[in-house]
Protein backbone atom coordinates (compact mmCIF):
# COMPACT_ATOMS: atom_id res chain seq x y z
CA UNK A 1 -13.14 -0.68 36.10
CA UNK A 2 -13.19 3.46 36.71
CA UNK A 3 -9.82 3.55 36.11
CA UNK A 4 -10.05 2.06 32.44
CA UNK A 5 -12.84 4.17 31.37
CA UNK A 6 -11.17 7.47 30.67
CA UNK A 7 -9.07 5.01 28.61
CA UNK A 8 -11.36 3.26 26.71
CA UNK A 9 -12.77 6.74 25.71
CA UNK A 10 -9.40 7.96 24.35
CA UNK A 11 -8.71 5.10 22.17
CA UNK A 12 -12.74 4.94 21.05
CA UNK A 13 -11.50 9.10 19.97
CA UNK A 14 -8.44 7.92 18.54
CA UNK A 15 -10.17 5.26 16.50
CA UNK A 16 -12.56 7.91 15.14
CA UNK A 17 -10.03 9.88 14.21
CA UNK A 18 -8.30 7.45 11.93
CA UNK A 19 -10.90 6.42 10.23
CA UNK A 20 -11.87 10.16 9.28
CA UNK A 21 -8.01 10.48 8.03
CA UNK A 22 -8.32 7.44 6.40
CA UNK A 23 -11.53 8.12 4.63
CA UNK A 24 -10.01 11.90 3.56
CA UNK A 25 -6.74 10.08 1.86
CA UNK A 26 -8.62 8.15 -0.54
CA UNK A 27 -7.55 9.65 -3.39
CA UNK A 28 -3.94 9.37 -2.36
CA UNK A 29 -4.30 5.29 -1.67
CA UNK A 30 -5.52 5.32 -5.00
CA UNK A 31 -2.40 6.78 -6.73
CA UNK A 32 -0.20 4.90 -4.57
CA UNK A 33 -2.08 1.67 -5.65
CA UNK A 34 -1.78 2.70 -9.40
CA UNK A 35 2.10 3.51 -8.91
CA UNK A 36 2.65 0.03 -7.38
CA UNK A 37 0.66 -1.91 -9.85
CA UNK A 38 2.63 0.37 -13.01
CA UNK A 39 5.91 -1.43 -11.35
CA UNK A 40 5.19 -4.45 -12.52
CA UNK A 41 7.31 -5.94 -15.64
CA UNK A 42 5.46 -8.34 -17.74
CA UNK A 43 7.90 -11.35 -16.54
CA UNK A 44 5.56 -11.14 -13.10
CA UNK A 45 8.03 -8.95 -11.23
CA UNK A 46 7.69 -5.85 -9.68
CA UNK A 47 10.97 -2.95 -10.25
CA UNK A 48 12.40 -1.21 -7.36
CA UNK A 49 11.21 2.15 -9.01
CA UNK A 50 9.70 3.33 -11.94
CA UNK A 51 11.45 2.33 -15.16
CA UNK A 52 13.54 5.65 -17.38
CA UNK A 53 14.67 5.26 -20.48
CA UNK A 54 18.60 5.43 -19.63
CA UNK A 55 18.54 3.19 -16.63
CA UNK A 56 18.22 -0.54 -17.37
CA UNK A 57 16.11 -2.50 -14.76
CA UNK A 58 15.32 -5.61 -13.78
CA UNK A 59 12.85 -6.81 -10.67
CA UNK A 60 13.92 -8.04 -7.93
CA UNK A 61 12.56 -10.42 -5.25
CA UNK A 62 12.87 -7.66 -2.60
CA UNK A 63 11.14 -5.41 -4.94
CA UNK A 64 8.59 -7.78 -5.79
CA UNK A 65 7.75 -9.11 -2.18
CA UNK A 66 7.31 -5.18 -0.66
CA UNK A 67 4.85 -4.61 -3.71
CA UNK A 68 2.85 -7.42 -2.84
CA UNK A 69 2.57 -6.84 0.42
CA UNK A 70 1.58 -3.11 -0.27
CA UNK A 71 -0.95 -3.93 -2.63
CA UNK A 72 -2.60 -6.68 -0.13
CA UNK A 73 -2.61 -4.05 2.76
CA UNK A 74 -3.93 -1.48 0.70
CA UNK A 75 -6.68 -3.57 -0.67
CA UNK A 76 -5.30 -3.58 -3.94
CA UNK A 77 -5.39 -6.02 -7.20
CA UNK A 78 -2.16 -7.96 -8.34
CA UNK A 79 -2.71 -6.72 -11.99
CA UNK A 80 -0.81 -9.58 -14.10
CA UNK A 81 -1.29 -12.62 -10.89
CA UNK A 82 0.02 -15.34 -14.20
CA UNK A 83 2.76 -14.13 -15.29
């Protein structure tokens, strides 16, 4: 049981670390949130990146799946879940 110890210790360290990174890149999550929720089109989709004026877009369902799954890990709100 020693030999864990010195372990346990490290990843107890490690564990307070990331939390204080996490807690100092607030901000950021909260930008990358908005960005991901601005990709959505109003058919329900989300684009692949953020719509210009002489590119024509349409979302895709490998778009739309990896902005789902961003918003859900980064605790964030589907903004248009009918459409």
């Amino acid at each position: 049981m020693k030999k864990n110890f010195p372990r346990f210790r490290e990843i107890v360290s490690c564990t307070a670390a990331l939390k204080t990174t996490v807690l100092n890149c607030e901000p950021a999550l909260k930008q990358t949130i908005t960005y991901v929720q601005k990709l959505q089109t109003t058919t329900g989709g989300f684009l692949s990146m953020a719509p210009q004026p002489n590119i024509r877009l349409a979302p895709t369902l490998r778009a739309t799946s990896a902005a789902v799954r961003a918003l859900h890990y980064l605790h964030g709100e589907i903004p248009n879940k009918d459409a």
